[in-house]
C-alpha atoms as a PDB file:
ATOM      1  CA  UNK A   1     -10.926 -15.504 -11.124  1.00  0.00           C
ATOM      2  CA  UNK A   2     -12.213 -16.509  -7.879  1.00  0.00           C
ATOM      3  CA  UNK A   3      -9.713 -15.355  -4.564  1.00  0.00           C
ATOM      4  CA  UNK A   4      -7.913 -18.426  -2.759  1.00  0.00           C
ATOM      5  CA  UNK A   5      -7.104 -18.776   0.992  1.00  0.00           C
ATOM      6  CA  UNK A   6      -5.435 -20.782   2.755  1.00  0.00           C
ATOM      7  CA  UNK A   7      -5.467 -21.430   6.607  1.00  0.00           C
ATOM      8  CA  UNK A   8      -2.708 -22.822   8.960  1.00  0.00           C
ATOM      9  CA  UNK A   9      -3.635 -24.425  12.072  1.00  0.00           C
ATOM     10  CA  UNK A  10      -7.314 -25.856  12.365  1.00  0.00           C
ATOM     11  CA  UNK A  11      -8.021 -25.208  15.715  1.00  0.00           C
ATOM     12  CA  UNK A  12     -11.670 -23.545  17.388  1.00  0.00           C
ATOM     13  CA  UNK A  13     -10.628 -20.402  15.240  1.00  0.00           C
ATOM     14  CA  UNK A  14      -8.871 -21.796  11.979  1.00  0.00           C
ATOM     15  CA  UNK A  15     -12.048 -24.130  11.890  1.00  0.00           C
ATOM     16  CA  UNK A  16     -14.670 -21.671  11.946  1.00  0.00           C
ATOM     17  CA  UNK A  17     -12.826 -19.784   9.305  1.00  0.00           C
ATOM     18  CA  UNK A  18     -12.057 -22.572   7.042  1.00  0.00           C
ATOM     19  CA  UNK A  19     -15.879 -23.758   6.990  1.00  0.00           C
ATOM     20  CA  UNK A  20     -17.204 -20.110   6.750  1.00  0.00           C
ATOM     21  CA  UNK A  21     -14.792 -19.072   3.689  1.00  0.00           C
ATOM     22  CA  UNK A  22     -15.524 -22.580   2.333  1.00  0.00           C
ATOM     23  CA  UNK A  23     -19.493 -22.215   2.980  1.00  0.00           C
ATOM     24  CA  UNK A  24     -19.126 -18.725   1.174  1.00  0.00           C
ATOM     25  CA  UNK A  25     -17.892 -20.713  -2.299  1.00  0.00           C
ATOM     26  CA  UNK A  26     -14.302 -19.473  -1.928  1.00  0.00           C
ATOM     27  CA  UNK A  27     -11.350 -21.720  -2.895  1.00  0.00           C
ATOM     28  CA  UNK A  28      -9.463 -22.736   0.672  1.00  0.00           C
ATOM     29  CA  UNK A  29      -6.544 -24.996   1.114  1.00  0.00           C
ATOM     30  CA  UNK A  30      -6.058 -25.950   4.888  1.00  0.00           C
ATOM     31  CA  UNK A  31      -4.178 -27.444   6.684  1.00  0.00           C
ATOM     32  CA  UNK A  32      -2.953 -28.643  10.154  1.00  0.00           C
ATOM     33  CA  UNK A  33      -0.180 -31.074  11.971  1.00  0.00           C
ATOM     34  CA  UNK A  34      -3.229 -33.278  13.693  1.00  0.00           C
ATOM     35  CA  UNK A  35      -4.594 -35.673  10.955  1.00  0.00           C
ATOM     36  CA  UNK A  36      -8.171 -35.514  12.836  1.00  0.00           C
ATOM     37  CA  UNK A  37      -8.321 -31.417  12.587  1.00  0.00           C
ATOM     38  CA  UNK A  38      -7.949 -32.130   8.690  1.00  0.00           C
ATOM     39  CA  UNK A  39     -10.806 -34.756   8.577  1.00  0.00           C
ATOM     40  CA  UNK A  40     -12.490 -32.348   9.767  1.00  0.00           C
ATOM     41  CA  UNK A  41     -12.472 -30.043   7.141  1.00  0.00           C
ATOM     42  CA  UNK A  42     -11.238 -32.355   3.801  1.00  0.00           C
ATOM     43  CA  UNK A  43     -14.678 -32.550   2.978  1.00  0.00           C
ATOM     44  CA  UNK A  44     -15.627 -28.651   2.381  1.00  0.00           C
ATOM     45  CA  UNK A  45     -12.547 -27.145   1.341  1.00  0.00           C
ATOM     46  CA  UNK A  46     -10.539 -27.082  -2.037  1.00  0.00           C
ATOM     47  CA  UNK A  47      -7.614 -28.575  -0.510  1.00  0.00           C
ATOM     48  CA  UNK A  48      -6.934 -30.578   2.924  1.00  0.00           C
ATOM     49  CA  UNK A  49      -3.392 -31.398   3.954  1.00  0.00           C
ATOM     50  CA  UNK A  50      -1.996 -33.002   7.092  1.00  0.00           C
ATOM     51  CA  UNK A  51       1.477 -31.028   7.064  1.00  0.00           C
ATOM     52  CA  UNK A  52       4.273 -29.055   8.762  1.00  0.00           C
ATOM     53  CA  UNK A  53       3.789 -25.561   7.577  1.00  0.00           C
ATOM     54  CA  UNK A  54       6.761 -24.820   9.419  1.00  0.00           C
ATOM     55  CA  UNK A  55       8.776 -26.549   6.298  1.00  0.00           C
ATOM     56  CA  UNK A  56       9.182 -24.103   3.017  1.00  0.00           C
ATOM     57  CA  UNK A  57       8.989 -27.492   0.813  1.00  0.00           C
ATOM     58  CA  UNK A  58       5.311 -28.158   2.719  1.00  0.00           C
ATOM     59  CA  UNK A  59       3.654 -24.584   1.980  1.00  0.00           C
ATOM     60  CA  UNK A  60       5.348 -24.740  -1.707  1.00  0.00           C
ATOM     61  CA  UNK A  61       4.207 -27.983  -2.764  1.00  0.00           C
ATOM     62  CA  UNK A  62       0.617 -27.528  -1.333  1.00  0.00           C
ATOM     63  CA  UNK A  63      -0.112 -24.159  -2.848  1.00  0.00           C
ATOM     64  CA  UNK A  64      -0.560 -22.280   0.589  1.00  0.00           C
ATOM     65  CA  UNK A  65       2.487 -19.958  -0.247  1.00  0.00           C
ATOM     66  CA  UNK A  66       0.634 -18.821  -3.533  1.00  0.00           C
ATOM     67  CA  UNK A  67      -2.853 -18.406  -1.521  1.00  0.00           C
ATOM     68  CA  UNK A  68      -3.532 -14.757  -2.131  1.00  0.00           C
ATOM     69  CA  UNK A  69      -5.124 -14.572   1.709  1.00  0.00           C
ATOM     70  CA  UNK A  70      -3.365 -16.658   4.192  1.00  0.00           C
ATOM     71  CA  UNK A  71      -5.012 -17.193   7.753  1.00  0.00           C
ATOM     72  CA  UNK A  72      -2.048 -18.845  10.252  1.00  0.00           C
ATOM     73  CA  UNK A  73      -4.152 -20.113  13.607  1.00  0.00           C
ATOM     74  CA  UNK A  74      -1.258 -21.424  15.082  1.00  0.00           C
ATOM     75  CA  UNK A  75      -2.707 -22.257  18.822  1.00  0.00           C
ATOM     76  CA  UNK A  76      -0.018 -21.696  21.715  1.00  0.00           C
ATOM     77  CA  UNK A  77       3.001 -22.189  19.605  1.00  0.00           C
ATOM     78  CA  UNK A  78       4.427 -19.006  19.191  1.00  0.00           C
ATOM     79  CA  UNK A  79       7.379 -20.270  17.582  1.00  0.00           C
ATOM     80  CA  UNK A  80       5.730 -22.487  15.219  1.00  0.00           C
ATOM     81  CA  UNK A  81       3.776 -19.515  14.380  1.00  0.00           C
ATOM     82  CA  UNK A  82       6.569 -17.043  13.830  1.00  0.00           C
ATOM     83  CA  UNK A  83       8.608 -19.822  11.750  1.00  0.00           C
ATOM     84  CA  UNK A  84       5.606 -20.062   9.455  1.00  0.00           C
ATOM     85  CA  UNK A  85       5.319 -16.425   9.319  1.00  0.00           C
ATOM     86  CA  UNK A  86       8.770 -16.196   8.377  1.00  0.00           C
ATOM     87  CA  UNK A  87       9.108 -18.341   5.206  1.00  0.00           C
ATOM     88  CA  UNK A  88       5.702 -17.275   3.706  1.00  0.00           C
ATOM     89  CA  UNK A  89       7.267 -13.350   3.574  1.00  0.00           C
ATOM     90  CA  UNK A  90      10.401 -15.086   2.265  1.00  0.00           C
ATOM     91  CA  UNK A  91       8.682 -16.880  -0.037  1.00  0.00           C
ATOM     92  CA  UNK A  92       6.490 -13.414  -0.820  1.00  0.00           C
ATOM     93  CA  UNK A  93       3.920 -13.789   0.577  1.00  0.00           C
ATOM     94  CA  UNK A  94       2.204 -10.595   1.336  1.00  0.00           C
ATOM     95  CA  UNK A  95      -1.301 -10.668   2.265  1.00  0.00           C
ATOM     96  CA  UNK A  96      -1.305 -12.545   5.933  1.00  0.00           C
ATOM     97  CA  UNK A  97      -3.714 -12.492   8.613  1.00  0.00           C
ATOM     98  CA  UNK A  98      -2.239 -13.961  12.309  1.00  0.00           C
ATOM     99  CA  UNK A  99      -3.302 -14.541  15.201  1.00  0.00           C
ATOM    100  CA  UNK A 100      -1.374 -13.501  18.078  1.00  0.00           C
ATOM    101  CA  UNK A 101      -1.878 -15.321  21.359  1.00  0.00           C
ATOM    102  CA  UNK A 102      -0.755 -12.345  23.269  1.00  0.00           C
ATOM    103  CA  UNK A 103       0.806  -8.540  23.125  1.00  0.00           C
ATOM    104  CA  UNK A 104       4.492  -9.707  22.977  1.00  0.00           C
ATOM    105  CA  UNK A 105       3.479 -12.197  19.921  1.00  0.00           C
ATOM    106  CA  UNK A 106       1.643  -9.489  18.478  1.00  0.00           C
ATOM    107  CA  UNK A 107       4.091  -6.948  18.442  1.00  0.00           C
ATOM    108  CA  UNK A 108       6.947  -9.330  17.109  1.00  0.00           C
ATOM    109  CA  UNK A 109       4.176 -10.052  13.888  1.00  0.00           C
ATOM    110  CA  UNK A 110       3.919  -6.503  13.364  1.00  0.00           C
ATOM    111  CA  UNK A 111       7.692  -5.971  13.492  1.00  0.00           C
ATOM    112  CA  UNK A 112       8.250  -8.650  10.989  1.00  0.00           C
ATOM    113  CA  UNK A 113       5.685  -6.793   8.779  1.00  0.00           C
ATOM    114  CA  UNK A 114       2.178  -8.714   9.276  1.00  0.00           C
ATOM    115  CA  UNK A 115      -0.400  -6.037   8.028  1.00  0.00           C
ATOM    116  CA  UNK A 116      -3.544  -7.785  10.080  1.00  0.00           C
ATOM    117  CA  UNK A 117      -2.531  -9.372  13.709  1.00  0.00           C
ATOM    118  CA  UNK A 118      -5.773 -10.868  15.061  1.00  0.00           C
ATOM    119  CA  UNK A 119      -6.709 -11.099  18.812  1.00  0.00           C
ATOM    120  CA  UNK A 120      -9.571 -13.598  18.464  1.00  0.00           C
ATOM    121  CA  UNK A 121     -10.389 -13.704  22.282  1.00  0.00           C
ATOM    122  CA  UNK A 122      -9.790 -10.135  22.909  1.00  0.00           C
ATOM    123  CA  UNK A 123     -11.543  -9.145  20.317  1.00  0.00           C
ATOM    124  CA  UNK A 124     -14.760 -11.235  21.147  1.00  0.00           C
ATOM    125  CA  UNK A 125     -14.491  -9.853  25.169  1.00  0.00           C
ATOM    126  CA  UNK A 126     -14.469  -5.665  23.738  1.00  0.00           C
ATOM    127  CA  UNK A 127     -17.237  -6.723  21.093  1.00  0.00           C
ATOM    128  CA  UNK A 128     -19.693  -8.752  23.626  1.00  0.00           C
ATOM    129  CA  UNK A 129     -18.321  -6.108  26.566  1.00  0.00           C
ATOM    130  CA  UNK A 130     -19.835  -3.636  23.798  1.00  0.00           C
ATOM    131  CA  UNK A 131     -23.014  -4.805  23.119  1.00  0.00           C
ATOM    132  CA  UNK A 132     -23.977  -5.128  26.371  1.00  0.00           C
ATOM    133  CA  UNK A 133     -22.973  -1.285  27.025  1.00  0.00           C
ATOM    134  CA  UNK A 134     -23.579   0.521  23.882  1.00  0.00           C
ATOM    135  CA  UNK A 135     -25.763  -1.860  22.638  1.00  0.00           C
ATOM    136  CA  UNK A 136     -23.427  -2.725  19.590  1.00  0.00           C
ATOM    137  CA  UNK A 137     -24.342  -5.651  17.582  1.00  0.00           C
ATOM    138  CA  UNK A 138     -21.476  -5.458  15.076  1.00  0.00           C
ATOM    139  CA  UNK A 139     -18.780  -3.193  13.742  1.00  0.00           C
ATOM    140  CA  UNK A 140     -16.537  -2.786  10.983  1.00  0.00           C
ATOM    141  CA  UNK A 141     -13.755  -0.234  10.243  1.00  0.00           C
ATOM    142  CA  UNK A 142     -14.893   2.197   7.854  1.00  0.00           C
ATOM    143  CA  UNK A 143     -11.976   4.959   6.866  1.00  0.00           C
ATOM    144  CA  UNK A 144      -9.582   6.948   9.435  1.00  0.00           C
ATOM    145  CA  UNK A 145     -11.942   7.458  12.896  1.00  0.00           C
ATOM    146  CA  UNK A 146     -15.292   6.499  11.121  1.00  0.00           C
ATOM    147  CA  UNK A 147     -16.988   3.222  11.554  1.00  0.00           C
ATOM    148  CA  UNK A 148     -20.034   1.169  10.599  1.00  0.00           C
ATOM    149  CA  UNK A 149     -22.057   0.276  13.831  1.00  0.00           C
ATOM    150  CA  UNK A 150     -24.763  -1.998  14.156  1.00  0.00           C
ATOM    151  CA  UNK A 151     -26.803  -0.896  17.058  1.00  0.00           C
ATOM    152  CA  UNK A 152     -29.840  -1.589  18.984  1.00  0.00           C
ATOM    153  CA  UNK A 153     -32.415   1.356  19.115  1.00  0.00           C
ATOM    154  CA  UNK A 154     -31.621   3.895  21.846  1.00  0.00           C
ATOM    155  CA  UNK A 155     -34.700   4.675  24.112  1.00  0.00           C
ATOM    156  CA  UNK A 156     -34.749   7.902  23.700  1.00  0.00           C
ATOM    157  CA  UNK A 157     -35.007   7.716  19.823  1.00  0.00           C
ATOM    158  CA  UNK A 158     -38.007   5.493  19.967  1.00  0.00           C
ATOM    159  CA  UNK A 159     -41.009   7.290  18.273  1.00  0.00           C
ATOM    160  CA  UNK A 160     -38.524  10.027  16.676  1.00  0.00           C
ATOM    161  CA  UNK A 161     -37.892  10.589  13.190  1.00  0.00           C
ATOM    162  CA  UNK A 162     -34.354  11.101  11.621  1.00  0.00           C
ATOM    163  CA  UNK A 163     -35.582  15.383  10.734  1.00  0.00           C
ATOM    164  CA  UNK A 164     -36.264  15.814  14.756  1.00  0.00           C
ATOM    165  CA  UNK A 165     -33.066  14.035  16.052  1.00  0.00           C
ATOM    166  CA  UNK A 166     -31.048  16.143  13.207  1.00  0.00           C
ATOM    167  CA  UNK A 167     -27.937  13.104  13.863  1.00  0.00           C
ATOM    168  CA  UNK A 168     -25.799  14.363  10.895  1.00  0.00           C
ATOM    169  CA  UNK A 169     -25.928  17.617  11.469  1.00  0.00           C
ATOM    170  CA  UNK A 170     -25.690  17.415  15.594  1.00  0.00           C
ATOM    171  CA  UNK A 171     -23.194  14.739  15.486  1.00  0.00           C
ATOM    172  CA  UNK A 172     -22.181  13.862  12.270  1.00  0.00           C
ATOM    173  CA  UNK A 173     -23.773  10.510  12.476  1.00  0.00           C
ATOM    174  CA  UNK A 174     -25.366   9.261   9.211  1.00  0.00           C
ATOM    175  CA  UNK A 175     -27.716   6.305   9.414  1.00  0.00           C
ATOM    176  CA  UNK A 176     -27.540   3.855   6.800  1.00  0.00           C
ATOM    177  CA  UNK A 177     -30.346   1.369   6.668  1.00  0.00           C
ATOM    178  CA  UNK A 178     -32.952   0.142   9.343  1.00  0.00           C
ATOM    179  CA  UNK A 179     -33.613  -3.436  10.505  1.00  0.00           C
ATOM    180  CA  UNK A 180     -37.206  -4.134  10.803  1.00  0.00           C
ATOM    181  CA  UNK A 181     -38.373  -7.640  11.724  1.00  0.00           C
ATOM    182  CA  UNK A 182     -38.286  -8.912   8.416  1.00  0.00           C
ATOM    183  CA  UNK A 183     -37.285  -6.106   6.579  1.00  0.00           C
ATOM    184  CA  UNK A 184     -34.976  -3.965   5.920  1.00  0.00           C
ATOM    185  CA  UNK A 185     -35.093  -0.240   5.077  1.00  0.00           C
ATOM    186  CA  UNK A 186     -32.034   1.325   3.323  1.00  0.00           C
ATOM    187  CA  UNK A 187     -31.688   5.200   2.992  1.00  0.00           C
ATOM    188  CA  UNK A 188     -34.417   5.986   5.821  1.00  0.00           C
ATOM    189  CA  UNK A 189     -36.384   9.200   5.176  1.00  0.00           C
ATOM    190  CA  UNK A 190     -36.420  12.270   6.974  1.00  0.00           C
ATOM    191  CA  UNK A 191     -39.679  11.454   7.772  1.00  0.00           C
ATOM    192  CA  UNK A 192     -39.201   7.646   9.179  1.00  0.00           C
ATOM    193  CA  UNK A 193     -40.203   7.164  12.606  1.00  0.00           C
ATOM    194  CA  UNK A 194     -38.111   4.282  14.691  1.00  0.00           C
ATOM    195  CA  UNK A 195     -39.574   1.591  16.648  1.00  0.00           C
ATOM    196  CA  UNK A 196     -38.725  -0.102  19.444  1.00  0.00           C
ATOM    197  CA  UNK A 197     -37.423  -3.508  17.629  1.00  0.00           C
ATOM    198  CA  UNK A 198     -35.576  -1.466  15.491  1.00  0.00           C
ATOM    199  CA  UNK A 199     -31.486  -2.320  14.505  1.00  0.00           C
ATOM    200  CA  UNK A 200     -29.665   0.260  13.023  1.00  0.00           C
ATOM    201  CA  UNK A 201     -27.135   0.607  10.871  1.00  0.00           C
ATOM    202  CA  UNK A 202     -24.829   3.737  11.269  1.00  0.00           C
ATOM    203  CA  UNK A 203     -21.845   5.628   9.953  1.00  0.00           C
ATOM    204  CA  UNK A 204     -19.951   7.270  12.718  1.00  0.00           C
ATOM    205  CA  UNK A 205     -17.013   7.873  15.075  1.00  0.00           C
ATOM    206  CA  UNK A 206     -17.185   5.567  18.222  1.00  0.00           C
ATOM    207  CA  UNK A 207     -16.588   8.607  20.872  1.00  0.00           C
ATOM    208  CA  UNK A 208     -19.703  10.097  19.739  1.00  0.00           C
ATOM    209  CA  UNK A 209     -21.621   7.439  19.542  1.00  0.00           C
ATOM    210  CA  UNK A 210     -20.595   6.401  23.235  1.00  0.00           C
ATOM    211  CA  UNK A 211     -21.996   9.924  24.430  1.00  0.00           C
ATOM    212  CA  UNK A 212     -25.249   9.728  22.687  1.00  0.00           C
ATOM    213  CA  UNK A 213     -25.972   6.069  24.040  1.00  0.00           C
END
């Protein structure tokens, strides 16, 4: 049985999630207060309504309470956003993803027992602030201090094979898969020489990786 979502508040952020969830052939209801941020999306998603989520009849009758992911991209309103929060844990709803439009809003989601507060522009600042340091591409939380990093080649590994650098056994640093042009090589060998074009993909804790690069 295929997962539903549902997403409340279709601005830049609630857009760009609607269309990639619906893109990805997931079932998403949406919805908004703006009848022109619906249009926008009433033609990809399972479900468009023009609505005020803050209203426990709205998110019953239109299925968003039953969603078993539910996205609330409230803009500026940090009422509105709260209110919905609110009646979608009263109505059990368990599974919600927020975003918070700053600190105070964030902590006050947290309190009322959202699991996953989002800080879209934050977020985007440390990850582009990131690549243009570390050379991160992407990252995703792996378990307790470990993550999945997608890096650019460090100069000095250019030419060196995973056996010389020793990386797991120096500094516990696995790596996963290479990105070559084209092509991608999972489960490197010893033996496998990087290039200069070269993405990796690597298991690790950040502080370390910050040292080495």
């Amino acid at each position: 049985m295929k997962k539903t979502y549902a997403v409340v508040g279709l601005g830049k952020f609630g857009y760009y999630v609607t269309k990639t969830l619906a893109e990805s052939g997931a079932e998403v209801i949406a919805c908004d207060k703006e009848e022109e941020k619906v249009k926008k999306v009433a033609d990809f998603v399972t479900s468009a309504y023009v609505m005020d989520a803050t209203e426990e009849k709205a998110l019953l009758e239109s299925g968003i309470a039953s969603a078993d992911t539910i996205i609330i991209s409230i803009g500026s309103n940090i009422e509105a956003s709260l209110l919905v929060v609110v009646q979608l844990l009263n109505l059990g709803a368990n599974d919600l993803i927020v975003k918070a439009v700053n600190e105070l809003h964030g902590q006050i989601l947290e309190k009322l027992g959202v699991k996953r507060v989002v800080y879209a522009e934050k977020e985007m600042g440390i990850k582009i602030a990131k690549s243009l340091i570390m050379g991160v591409v992407d990252e995703i939380d792996f378990a307790g201090d470990y993550k999945i990093f997608e890096i650019k080649i460090p100069e000095d590994w250019i030419g060196k094979d995973l056996q010389t650098l020793n990386l797991r056994k120096k500094y516990d640093i696995s790596v996963l898969a290479i990105k070559r042009g084209g092509k991608i090589v999972v489960n490197p060998r010893p033996e496998e020489a990087f290039q200069a074009s070269d993405i990796l993909l690597v298991l690790g804790k950040e502080g370390i990786l910050k040292k080495l690069i």
